[in-house]
C-alpha atoms as a PDB file:
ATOM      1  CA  UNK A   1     -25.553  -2.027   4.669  1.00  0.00           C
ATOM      2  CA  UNK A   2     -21.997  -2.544   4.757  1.00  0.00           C
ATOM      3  CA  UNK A   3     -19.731  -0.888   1.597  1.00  0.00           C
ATOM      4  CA  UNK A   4     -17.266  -3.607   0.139  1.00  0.00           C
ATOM      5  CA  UNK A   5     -13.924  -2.169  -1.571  1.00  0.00           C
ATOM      6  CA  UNK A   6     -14.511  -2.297  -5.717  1.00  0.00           C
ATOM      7  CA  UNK A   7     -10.933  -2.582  -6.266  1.00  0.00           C
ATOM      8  CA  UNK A   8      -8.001  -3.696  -3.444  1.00  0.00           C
ATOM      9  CA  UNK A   9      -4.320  -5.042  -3.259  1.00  0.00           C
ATOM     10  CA  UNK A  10      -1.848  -4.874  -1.042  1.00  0.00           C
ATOM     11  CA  UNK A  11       1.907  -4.882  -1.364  1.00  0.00           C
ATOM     12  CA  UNK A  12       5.038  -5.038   0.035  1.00  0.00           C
ATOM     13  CA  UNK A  13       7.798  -2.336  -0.933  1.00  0.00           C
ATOM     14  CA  UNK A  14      11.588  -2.132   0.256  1.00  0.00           C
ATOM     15  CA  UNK A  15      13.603   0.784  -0.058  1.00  0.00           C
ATOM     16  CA  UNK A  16      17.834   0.073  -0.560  1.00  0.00           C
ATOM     17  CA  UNK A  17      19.890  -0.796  -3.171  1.00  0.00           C
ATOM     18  CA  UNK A  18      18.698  -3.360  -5.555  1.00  0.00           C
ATOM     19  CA  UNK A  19      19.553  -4.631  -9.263  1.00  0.00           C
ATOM     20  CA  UNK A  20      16.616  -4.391 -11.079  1.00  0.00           C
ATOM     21  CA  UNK A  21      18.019  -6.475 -13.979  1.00  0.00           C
ATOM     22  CA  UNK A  22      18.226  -9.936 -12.504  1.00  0.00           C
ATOM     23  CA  UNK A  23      14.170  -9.607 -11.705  1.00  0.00           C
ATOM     24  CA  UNK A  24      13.049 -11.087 -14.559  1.00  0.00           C
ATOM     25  CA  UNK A  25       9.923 -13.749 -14.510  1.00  0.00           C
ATOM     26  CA  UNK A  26      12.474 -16.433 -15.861  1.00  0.00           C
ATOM     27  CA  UNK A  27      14.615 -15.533 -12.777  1.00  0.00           C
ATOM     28  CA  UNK A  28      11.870 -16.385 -10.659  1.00  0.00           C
ATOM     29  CA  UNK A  29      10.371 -19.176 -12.054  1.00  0.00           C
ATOM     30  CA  UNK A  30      14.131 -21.015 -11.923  1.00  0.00           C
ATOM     31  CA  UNK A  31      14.534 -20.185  -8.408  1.00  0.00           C
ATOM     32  CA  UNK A  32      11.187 -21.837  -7.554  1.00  0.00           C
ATOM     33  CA  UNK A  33       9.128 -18.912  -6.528  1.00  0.00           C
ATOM     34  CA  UNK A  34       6.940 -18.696  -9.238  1.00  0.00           C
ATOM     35  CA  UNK A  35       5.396 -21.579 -11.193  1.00  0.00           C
ATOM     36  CA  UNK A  36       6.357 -22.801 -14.680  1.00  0.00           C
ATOM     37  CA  UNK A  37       2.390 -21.586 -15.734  1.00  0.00           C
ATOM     38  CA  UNK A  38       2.788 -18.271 -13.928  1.00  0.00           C
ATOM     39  CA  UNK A  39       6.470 -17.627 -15.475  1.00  0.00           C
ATOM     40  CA  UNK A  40       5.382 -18.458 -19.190  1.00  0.00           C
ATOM     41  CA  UNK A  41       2.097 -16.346 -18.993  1.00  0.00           C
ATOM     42  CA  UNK A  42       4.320 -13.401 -17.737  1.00  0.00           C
ATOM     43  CA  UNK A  43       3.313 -10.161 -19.112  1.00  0.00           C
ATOM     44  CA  UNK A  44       6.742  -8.028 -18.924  1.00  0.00           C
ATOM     45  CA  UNK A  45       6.369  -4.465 -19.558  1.00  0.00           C
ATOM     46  CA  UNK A  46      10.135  -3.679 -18.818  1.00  0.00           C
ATOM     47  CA  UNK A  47      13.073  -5.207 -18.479  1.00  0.00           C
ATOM     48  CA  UNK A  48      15.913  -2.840 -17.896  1.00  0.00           C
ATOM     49  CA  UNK A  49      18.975  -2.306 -16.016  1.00  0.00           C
ATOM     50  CA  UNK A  50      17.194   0.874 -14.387  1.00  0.00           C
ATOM     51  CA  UNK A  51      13.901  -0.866 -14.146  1.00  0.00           C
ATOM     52  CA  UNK A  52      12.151  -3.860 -14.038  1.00  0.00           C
ATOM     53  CA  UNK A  53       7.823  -4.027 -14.460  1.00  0.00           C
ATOM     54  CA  UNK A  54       6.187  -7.249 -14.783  1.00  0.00           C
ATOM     55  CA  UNK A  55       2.214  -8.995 -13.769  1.00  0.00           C
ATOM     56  CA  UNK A  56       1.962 -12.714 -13.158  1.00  0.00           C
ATOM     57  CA  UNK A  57      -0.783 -14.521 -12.509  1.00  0.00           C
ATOM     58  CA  UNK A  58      -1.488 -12.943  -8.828  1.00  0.00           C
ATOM     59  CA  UNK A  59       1.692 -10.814  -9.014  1.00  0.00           C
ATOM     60  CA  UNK A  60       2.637  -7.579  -9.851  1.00  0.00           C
ATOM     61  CA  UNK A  61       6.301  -6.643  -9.422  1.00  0.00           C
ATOM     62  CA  UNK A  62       8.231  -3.314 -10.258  1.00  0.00           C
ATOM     63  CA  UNK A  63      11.671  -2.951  -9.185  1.00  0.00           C
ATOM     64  CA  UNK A  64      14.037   0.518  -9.578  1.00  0.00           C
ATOM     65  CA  UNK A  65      17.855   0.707  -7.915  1.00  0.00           C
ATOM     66  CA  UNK A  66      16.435   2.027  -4.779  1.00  0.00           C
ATOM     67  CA  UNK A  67      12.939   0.433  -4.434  1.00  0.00           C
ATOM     68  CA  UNK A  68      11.430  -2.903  -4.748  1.00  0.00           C
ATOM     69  CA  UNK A  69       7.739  -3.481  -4.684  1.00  0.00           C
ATOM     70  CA  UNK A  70       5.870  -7.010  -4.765  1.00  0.00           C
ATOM     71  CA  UNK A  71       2.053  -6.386  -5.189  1.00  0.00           C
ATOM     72  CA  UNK A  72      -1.027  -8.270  -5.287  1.00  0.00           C
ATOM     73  CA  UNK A  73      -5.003  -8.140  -5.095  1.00  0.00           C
ATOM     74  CA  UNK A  74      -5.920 -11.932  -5.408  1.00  0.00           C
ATOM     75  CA  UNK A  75      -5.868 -13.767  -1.826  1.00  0.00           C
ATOM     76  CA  UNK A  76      -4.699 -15.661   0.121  1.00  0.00           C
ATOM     77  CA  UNK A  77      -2.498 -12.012   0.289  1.00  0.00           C
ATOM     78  CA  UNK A  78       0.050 -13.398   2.607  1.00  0.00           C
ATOM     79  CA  UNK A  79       1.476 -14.936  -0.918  1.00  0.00           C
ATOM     80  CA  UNK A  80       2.987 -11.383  -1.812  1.00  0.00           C
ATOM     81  CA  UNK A  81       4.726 -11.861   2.226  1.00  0.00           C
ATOM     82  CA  UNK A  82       6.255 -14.948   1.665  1.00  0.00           C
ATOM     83  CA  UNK A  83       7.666 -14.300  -1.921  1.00  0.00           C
ATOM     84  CA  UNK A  84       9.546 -11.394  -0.493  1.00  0.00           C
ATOM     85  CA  UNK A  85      11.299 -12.918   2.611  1.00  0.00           C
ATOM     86  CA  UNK A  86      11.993 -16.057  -0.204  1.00  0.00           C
ATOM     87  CA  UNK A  87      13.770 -13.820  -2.187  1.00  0.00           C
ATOM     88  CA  UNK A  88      15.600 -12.036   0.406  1.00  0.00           C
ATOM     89  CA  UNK A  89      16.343 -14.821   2.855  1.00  0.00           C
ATOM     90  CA  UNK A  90      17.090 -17.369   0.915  1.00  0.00           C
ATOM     91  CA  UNK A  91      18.692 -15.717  -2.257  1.00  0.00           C
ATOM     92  CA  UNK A  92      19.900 -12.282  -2.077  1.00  0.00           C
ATOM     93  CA  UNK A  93      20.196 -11.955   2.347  1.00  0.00           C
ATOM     94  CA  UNK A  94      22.947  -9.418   1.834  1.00  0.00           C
ATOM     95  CA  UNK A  95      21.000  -6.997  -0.282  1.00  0.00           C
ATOM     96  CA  UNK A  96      20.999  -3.574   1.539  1.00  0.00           C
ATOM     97  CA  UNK A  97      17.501  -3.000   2.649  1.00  0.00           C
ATOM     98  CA  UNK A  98      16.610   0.606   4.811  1.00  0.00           C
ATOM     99  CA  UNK A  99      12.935   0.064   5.006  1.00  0.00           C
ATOM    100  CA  UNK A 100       9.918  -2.043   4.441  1.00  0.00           C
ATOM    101  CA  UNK A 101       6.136  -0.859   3.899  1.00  0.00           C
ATOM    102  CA  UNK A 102       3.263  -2.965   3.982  1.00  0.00           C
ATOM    103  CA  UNK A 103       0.337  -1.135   2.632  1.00  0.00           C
ATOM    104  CA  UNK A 104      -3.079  -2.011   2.053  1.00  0.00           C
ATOM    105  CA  UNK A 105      -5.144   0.094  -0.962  1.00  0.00           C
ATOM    106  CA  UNK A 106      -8.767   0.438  -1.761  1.00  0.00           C
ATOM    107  CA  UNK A 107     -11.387   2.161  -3.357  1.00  0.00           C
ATOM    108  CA  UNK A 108     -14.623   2.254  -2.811  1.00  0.00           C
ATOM    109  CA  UNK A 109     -17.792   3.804  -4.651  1.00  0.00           C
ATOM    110  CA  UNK A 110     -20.833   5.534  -2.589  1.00  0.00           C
ATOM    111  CA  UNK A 111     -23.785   6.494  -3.439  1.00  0.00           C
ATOM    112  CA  UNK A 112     -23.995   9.746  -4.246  1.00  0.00           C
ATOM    113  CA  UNK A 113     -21.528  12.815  -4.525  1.00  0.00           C
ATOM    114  CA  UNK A 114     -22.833  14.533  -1.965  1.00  0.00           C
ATOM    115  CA  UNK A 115     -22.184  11.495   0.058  1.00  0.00           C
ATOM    116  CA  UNK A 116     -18.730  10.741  -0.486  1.00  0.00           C
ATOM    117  CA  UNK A 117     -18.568  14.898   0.350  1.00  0.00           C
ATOM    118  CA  UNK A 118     -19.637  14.099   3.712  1.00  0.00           C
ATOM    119  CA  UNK A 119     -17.004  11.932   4.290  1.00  0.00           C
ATOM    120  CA  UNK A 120     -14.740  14.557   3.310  1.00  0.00           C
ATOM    121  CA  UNK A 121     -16.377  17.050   5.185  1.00  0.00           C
ATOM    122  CA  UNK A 122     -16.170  14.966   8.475  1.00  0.00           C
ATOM    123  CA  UNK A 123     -12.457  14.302   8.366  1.00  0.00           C
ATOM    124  CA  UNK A 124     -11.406  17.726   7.160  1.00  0.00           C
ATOM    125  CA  UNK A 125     -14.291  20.248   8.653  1.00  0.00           C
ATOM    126  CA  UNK A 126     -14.326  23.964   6.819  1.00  0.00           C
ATOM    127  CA  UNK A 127     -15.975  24.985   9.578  1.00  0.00           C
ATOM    128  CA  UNK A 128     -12.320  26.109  10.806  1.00  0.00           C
ATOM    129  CA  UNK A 129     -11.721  27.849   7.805  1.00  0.00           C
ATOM    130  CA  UNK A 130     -14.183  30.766   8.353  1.00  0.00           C
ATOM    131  CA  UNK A 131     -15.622  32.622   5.629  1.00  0.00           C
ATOM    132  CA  UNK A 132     -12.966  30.579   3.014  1.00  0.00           C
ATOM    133  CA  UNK A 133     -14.284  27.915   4.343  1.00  0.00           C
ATOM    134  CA  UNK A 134     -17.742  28.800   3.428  1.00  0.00           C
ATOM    135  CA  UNK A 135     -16.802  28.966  -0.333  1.00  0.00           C
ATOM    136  CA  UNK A 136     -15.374  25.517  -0.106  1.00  0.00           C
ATOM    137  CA  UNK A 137     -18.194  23.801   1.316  1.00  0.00           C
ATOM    138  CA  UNK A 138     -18.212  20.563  -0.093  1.00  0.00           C
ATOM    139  CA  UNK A 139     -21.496  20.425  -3.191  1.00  0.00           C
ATOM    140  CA  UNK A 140     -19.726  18.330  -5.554  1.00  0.00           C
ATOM    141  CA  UNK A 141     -18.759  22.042  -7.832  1.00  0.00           C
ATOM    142  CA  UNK A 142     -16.870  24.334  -5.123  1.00  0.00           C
ATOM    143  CA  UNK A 143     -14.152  21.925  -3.517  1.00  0.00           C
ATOM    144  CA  UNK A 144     -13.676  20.403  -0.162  1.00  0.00           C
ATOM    145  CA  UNK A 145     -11.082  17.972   1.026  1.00  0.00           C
ATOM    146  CA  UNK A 146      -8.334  16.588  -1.970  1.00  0.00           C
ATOM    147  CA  UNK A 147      -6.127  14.555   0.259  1.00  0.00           C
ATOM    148  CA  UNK A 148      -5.712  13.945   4.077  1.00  0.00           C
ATOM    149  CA  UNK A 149      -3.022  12.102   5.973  1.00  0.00           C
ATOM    150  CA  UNK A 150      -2.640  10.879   9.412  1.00  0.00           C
ATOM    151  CA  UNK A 151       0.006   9.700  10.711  1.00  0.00           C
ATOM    152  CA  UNK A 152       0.886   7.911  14.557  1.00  0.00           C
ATOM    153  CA  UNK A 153       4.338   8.241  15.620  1.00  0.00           C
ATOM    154  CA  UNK A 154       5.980   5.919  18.129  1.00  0.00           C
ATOM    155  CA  UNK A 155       4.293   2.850  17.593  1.00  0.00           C
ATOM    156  CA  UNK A 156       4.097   1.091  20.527  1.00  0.00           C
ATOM    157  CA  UNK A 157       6.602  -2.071  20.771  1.00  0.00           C
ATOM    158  CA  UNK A 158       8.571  -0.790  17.769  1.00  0.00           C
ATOM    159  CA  UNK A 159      11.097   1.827  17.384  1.00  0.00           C
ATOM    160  CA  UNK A 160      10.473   5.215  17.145  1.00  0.00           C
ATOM    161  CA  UNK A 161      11.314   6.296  13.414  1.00  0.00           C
ATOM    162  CA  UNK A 162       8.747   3.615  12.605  1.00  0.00           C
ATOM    163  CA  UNK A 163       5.085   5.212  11.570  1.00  0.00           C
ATOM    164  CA  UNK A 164       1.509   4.372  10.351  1.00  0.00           C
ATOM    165  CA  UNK A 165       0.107   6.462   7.816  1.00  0.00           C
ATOM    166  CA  UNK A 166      -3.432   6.717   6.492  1.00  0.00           C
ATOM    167  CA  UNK A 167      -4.387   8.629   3.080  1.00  0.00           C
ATOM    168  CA  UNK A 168      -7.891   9.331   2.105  1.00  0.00           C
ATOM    169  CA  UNK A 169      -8.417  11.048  -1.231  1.00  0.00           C
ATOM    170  CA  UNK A 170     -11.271  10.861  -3.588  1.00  0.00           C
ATOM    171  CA  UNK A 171     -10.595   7.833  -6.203  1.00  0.00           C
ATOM    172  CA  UNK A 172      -9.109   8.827 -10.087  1.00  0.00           C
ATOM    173  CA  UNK A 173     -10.680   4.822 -10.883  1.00  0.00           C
ATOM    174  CA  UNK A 174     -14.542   5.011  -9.670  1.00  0.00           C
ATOM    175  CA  UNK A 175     -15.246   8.452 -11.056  1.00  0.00           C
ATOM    176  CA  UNK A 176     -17.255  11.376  -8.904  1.00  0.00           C
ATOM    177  CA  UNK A 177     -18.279   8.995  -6.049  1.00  0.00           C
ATOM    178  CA  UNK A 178     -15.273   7.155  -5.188  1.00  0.00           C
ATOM    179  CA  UNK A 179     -13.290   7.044  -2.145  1.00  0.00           C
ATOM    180  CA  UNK A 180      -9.578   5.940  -2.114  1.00  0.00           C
ATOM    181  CA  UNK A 181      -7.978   5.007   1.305  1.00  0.00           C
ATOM    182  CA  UNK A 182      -4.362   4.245   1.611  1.00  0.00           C
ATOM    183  CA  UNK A 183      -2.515   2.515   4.681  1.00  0.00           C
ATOM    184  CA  UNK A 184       1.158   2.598   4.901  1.00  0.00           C
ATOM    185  CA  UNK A 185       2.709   0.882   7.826  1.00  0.00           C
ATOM    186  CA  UNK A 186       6.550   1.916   7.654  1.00  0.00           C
ATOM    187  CA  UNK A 187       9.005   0.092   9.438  1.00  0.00           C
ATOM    188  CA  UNK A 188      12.817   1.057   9.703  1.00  0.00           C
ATOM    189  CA  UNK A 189      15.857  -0.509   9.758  1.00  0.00           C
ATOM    190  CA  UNK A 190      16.637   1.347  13.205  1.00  0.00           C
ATOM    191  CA  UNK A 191      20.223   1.467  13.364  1.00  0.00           C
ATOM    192  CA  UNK A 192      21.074  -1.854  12.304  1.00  0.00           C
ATOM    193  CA  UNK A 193      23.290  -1.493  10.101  1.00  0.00           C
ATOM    194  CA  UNK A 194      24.442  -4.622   7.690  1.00  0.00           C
ATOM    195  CA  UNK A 195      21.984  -6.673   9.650  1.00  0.00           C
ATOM    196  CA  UNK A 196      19.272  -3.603   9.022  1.00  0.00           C
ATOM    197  CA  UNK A 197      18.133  -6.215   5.716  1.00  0.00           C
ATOM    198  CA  UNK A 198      17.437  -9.096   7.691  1.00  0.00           C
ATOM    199  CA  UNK A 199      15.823  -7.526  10.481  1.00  0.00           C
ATOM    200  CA  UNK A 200      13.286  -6.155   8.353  1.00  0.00           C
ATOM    201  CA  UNK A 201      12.843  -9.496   6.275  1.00  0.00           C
ATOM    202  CA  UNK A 202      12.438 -11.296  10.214  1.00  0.00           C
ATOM    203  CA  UNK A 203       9.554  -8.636  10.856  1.00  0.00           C
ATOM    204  CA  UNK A 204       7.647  -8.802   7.521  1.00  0.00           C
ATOM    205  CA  UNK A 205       7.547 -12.378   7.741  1.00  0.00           C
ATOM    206  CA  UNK A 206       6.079 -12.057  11.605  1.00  0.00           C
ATOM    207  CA  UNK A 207       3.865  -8.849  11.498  1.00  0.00           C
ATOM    208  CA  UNK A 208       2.627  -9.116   8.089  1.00  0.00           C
ATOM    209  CA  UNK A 209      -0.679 -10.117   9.222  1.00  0.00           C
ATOM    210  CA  UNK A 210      -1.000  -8.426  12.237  1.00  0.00           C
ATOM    211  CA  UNK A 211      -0.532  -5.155  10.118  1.00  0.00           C
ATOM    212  CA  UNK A 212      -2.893  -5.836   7.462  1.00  0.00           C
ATOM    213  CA  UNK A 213      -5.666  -6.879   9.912  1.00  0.00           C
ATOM    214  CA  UNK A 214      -4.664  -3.428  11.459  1.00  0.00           C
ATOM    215  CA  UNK A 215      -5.097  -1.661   8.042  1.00  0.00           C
ATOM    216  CA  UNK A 216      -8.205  -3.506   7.682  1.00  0.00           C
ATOM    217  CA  UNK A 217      -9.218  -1.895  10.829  1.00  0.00           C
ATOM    218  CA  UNK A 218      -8.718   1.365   9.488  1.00  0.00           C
ATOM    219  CA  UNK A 219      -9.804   1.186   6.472  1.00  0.00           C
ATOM    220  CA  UNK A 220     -13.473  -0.230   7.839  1.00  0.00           C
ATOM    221  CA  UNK A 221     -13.535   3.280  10.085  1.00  0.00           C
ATOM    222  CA  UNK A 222     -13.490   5.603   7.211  1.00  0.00           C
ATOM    223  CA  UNK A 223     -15.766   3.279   5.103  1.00  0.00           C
ATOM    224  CA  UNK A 224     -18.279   3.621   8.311  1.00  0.00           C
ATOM    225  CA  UNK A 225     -18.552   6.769   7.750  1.00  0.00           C
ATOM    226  CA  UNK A 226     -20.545   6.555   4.484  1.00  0.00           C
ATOM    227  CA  UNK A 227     -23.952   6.626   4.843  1.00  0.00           C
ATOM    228  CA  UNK A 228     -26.463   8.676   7.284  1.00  0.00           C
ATOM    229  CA  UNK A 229     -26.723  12.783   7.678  1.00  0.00           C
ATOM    230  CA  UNK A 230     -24.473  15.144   9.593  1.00  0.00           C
END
């Protein structure tokens, strides 16, 4: 039987030099990005010159001076893409931007403890570990895997500093049988320069979906992995 994510959303984060004052709802809604319905059912949670936090409708947004991040877990997901390059193209295109991530976030509930420590088990063995490993042998009471990353380097057809990074811990939201998987796809500006902003905004808008079906792809392996003995 195949396991369907409980809880999902992905988002879109930049890292540069941003004001987070200007990113109100009301600043959205008059630049046409968000509907009038959307802007006056705005839940703001702050609205600072260090910080901006708001949820609308299918959005969440949180902006800092050096990070903006767009987020969403209602489809059609490509939404959270194009209000980004919007913004960025179109309104603020000289806004320093270093680096994008699109990341895709789930959790995911199994059926058992001992299950969800198989998992853990086959992408961190203790085996390895010898006779500490023996004490950590995943039963639900004596420990096992926390947190793994992977991470591929040189992505092919991009440039080098770019990476793809997946995190698999178990999930703080579903309790002693969750599984939380994480995909970050990081893309740099590459030694752009000034122009480092747009370039970014030129590939979110073209690889956006390419890189969430590929953290879709992901994701699906370690959620294969539920079920069945060792």
């Amino acid at each position: 039987m195949r396991i369907e994510p409980e809880i999902s959303a992905v988002s879109v984060v930049l890292l540069g030099s941003f004001n987070p004052a200007i990113f109100t709802p009301a600043w959205f809604g008059l630049q046409g990005l968000l509907p009038r319905a959307a802007v006056e059912s705005a839940e703001l949670g702050v609205a600072h010159a260090s910080v901006t936090e708001f949820a609308a409708e299918w959005l969440k947004l949180g902006v800092r001076p050096d990070r903006f991040a767009a987020e969403t877990s209602q489809a059609p997901l490509i939404r959270v893409s194009d209000l980004v390059v919007r913004t960025f193209r179109e309104l603020l295109p000289h806004t320093p931007i270093e680096a994008l991530g699109i990341n895709r976030e789930v959790h995911f509930r199994v059926l058992s403890v001992a299950e969800r420590d198989r998992i853990g088990r086959k992408l961190a063995p203790t085996e390895p570990w010898g006779d500490w490993g023996r004490l950590i042998e995943p039963d639900g009471a004596h420990g096992g895997m926390t947190s793994l990353t992977m991470r591929q380097q040189r992505v092919e057809g991009r440039p080098p500093e770019d990476t793809i990074n997946v995190t698999v811990e178990p999930s703080v939201r579903l309790g002693s049988t969750g599984v939380f998987v994480r995909v970050n796809d990081h893309y740099t500006a590459h030694g752009n320069g000034h122009e480092g902003g747009s370039v970014l905004i030129e590939r979110l808008e073209g690889e956006f979906e390419e890189s969430r079906e590929r953290s879709e792809s992901l994701i699906d392996q370690v959620m294969s992995l539920a079920g069945g003995q060792d």
